[in-house]
PDB file of N, CA and C in Angstrom:
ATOM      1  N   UNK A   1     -14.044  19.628-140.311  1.00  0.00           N
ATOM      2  CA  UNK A   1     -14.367  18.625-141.311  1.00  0.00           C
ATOM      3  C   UNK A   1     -13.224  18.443-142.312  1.00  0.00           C
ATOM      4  N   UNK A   2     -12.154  19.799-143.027  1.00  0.00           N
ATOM      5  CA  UNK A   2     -11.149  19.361-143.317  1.00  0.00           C
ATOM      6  C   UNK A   2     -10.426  18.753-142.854  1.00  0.00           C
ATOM      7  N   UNK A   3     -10.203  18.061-141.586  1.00  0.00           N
ATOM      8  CA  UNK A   3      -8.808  17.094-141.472  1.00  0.00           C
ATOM      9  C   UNK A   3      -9.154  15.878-141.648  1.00  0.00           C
ATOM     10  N   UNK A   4     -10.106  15.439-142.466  1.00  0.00           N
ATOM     11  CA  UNK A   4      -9.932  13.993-143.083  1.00  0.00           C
ATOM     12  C   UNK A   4      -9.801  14.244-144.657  1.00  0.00           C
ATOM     13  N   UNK A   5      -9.275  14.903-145.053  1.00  0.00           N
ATOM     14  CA  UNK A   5      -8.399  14.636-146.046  1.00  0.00           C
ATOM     15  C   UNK A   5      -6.458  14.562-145.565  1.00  0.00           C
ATOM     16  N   UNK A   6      -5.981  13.945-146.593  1.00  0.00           N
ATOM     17  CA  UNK A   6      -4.408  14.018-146.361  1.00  0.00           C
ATOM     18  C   UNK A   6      -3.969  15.593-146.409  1.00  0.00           C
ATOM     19  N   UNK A   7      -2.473  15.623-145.976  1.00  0.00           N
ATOM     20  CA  UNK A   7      -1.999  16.478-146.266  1.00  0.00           C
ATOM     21  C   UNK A   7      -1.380  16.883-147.956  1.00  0.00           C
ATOM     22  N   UNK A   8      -1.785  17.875-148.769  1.00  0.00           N
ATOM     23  CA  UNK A   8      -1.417  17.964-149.373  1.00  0.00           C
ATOM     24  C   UNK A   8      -2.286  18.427-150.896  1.00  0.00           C
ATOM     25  N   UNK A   9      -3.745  17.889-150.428  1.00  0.00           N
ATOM     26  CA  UNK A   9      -5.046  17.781-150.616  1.00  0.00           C
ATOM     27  C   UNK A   9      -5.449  19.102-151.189  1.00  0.00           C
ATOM     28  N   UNK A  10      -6.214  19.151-152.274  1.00  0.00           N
ATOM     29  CA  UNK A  10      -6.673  20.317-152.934  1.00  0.00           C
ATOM     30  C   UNK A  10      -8.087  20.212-152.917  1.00  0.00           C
ATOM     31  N   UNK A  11      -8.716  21.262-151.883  1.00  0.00           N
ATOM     32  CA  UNK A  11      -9.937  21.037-151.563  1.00  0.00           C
ATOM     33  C   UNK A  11     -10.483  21.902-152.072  1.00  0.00           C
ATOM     34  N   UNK A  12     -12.000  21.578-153.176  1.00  0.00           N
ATOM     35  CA  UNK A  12     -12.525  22.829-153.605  1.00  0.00           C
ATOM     36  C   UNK A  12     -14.430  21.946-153.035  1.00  0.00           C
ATOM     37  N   UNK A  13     -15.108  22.602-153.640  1.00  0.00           N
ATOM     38  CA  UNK A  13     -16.187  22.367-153.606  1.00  0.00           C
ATOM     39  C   UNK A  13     -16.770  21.035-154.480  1.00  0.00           C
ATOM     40  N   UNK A  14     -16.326  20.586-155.409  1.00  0.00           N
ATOM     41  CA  UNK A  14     -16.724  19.468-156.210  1.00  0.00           C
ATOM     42  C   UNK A  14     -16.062  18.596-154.981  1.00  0.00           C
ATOM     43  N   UNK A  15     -14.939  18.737-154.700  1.00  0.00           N
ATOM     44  CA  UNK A  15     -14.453  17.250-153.775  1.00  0.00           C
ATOM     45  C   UNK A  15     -15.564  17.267-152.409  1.00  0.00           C
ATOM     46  N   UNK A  16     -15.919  18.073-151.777  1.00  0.00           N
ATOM     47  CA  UNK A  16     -16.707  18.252-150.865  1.00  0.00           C
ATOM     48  C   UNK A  16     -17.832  17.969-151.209  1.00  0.00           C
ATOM     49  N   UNK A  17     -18.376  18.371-152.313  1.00  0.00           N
ATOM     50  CA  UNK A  17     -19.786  17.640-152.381  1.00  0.00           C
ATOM     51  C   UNK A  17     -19.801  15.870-152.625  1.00  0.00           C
ATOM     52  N   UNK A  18     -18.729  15.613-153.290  1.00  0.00           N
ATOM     53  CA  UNK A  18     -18.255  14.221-153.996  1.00  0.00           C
ATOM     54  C   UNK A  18     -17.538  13.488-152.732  1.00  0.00           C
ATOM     55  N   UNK A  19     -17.489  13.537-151.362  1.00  0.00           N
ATOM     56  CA  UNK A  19     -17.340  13.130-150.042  1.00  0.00           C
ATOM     57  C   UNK A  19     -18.417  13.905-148.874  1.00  0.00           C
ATOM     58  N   UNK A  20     -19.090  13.995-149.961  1.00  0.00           N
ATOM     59  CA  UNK A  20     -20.987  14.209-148.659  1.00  0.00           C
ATOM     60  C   UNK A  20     -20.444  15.093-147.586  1.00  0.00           C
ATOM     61  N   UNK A  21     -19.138  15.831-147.809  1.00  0.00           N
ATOM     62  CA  UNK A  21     -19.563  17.534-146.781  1.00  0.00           C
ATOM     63  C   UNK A  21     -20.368  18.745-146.675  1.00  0.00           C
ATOM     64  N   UNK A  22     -20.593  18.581-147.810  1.00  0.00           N
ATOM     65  CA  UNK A  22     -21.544  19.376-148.391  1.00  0.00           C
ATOM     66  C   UNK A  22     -22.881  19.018-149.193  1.00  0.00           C
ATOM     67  N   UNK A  23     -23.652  19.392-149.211  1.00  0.00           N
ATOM     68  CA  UNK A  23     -24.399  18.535-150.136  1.00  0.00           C
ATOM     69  C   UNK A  23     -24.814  19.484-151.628  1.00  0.00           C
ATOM     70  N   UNK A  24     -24.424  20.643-151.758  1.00  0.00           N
ATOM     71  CA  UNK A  24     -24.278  21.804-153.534  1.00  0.00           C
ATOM     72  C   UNK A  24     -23.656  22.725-152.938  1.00  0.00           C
ATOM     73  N   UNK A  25     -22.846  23.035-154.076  1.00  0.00           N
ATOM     74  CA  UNK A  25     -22.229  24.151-154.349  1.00  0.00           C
ATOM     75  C   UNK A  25     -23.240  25.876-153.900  1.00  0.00           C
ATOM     76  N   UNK A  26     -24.731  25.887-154.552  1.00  0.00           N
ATOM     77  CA  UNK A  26     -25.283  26.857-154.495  1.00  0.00           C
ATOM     78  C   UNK A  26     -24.403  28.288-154.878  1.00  0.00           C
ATOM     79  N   UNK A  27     -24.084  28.772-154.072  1.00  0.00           N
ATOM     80  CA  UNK A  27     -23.290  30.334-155.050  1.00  0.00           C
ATOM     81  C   UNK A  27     -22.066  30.620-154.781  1.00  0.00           C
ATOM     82  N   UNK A  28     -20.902  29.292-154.526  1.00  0.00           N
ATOM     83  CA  UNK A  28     -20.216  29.048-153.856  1.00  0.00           C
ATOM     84  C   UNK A  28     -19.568  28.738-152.651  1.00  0.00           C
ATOM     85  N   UNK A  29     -18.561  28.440-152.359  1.00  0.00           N
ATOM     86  CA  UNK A  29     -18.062  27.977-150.669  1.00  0.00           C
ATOM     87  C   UNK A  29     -17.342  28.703-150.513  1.00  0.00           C
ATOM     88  N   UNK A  30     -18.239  29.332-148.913  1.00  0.00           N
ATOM     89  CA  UNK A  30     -17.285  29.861-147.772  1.00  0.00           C
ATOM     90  C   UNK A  30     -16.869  29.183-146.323  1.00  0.00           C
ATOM     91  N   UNK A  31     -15.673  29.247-146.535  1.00  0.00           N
ATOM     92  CA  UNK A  31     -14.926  28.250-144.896  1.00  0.00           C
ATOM     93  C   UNK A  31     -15.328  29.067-143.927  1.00  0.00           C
ATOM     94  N   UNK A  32     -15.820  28.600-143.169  1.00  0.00           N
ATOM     95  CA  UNK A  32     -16.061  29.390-141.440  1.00  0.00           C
ATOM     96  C   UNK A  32     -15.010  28.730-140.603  1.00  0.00           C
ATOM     97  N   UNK A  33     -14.143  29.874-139.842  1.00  0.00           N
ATOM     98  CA  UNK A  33     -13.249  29.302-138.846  1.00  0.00           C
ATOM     99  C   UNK A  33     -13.391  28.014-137.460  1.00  0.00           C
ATOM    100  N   UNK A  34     -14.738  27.348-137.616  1.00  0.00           N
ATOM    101  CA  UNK A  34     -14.670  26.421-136.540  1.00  0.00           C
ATOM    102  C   UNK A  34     -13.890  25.682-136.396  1.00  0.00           C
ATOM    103  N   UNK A  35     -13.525  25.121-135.287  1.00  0.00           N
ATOM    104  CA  UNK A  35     -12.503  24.316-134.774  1.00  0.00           C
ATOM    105  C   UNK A  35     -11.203  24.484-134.982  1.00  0.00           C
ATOM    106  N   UNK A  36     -10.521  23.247-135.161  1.00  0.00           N
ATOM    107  CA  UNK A  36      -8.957  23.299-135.573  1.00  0.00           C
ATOM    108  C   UNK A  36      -8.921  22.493-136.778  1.00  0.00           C
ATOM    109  N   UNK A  37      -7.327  22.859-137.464  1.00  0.00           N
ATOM    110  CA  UNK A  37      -6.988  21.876-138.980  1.00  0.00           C
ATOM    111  C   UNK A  37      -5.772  22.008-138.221  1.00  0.00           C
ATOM    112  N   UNK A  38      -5.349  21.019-138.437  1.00  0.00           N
ATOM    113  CA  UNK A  38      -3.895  20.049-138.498  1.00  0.00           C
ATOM    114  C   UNK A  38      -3.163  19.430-139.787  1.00  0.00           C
ATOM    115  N   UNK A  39      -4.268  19.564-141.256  1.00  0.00           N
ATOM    116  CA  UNK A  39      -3.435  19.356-142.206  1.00  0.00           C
ATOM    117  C   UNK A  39      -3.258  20.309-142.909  1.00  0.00           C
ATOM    118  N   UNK A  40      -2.050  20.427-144.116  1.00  0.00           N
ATOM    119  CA  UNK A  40      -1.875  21.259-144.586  1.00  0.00           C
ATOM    120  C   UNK A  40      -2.423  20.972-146.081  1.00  0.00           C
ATOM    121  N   UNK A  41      -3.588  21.760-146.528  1.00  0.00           N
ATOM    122  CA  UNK A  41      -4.321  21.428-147.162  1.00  0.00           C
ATOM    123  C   UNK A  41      -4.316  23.388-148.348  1.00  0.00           C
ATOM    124  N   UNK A  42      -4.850  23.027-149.379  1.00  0.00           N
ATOM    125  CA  UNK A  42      -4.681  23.836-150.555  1.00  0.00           C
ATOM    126  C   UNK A  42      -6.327  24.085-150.599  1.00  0.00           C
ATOM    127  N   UNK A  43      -7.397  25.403-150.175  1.00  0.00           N
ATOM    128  CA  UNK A  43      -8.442  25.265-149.830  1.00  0.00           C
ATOM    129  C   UNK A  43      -9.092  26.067-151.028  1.00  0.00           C
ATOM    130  N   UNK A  44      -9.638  26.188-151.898  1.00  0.00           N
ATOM    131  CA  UNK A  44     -10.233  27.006-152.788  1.00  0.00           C
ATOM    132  C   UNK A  44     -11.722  26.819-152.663  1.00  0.00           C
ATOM    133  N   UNK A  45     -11.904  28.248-152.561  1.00  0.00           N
ATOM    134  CA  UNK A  45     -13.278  28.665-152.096  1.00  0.00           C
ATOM    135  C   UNK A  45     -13.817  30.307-152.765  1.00  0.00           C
ATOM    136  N   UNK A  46     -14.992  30.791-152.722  1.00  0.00           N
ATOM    137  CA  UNK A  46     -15.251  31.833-152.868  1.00  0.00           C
ATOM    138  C   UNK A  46     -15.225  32.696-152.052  1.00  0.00           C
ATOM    139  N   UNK A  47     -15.418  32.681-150.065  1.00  0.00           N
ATOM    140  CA  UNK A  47     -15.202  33.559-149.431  1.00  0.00           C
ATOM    141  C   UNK A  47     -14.252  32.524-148.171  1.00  0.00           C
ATOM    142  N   UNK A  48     -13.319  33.662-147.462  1.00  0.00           N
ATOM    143  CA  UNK A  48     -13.204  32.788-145.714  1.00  0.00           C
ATOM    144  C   UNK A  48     -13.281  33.756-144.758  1.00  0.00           C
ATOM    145  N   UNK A  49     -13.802  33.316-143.978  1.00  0.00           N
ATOM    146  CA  UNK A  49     -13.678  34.325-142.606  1.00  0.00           C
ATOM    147  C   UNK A  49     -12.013  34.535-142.228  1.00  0.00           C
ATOM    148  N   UNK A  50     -12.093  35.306-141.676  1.00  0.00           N
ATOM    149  CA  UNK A  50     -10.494  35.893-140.849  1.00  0.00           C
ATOM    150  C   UNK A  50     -10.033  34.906-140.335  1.00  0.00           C
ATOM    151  N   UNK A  51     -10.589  34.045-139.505  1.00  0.00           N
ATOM    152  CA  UNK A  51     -10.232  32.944-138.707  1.00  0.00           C
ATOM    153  C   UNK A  51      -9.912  31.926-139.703  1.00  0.00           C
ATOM    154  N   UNK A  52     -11.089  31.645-140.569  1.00  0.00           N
ATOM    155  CA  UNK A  52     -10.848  30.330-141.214  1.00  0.00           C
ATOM    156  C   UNK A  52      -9.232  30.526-142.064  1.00  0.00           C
ATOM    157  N   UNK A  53      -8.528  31.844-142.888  1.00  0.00           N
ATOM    158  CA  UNK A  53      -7.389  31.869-143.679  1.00  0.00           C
ATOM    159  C   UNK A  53      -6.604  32.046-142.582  1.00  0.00           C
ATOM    160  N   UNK A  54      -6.898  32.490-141.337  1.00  0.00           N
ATOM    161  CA  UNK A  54      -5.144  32.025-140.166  1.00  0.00           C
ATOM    162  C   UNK A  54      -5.230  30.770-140.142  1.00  0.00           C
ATOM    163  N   UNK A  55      -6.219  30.096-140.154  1.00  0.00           N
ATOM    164  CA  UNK A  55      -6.202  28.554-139.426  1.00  0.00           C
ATOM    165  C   UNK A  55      -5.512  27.495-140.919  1.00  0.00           C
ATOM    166  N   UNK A  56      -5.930  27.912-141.909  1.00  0.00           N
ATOM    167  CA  UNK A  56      -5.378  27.382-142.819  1.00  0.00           C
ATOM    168  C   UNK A  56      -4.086  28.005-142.968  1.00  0.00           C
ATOM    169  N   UNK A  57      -3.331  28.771-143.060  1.00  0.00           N
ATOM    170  CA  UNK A  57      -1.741  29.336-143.145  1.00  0.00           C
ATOM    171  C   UNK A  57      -1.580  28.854-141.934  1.00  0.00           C
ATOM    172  N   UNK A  58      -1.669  29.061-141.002  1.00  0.00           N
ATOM    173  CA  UNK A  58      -1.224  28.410-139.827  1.00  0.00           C
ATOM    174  C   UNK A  58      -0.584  27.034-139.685  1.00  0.00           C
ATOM    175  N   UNK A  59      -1.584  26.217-140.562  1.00  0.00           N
ATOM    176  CA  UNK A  59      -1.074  24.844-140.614  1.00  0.00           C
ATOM    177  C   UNK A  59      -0.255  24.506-141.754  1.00  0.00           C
ATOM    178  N   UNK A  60      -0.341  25.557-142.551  1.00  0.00           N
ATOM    179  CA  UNK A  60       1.264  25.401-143.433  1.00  0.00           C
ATOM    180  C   UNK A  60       0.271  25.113-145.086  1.00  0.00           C
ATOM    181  N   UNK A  61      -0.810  25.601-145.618  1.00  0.00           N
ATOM    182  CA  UNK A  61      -1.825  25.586-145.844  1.00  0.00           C
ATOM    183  C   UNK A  61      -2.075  26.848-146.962  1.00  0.00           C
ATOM    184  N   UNK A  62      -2.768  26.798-147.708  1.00  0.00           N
ATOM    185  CA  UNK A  62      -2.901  27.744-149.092  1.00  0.00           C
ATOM    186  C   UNK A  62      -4.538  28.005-149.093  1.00  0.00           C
ATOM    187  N   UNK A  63      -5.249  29.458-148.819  1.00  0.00           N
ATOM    188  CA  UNK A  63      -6.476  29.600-149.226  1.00  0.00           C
ATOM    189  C   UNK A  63      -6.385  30.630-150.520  1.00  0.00           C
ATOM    190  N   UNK A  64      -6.448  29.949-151.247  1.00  0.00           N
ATOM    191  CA  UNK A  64      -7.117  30.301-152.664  1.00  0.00           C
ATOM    192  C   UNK A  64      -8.470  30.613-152.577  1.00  0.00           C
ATOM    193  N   UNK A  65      -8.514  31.997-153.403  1.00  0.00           N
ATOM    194  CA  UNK A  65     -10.233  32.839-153.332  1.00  0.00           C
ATOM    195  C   UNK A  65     -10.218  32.496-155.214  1.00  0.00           C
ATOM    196  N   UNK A  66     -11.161  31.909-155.567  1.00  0.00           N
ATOM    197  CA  UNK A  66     -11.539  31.419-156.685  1.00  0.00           C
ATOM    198  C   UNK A  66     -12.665  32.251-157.114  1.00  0.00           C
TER     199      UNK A  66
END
């Protein structure tokens, strides 16, 4: 679901709820590694799986634990 933002993109939880990926915050966001990302995106969240912070560095990509 992240690769429809641009590259460059600072994704936290207000932008995700404020583009209907989410629908609340609740006790914060954790990325689960599904699929692939192709952009290089700045991800701030409260938890990520193992998979989800390779897949984001991988693509050249910043997970910030907030």
């Amino acid at each position: 679901a992240l690769n429809v933002f641009e590259d460059g993109t600072v994704v936290d939880a207000a932008l995700l709820v404020s583009k209907r990926i989410i629908r609340e915050e609740l006790d914060g966001l954790k990325v689960l590694g599904d699929g692939e990302l192709t952009k290089k995106l700045t991800v701030k969240a409260v938890k990520y799986t193992a998979s989800a912070k390779e897949k984001i560095e991988a693509a050249g990509g910043t997970a910030e634990v907030i």
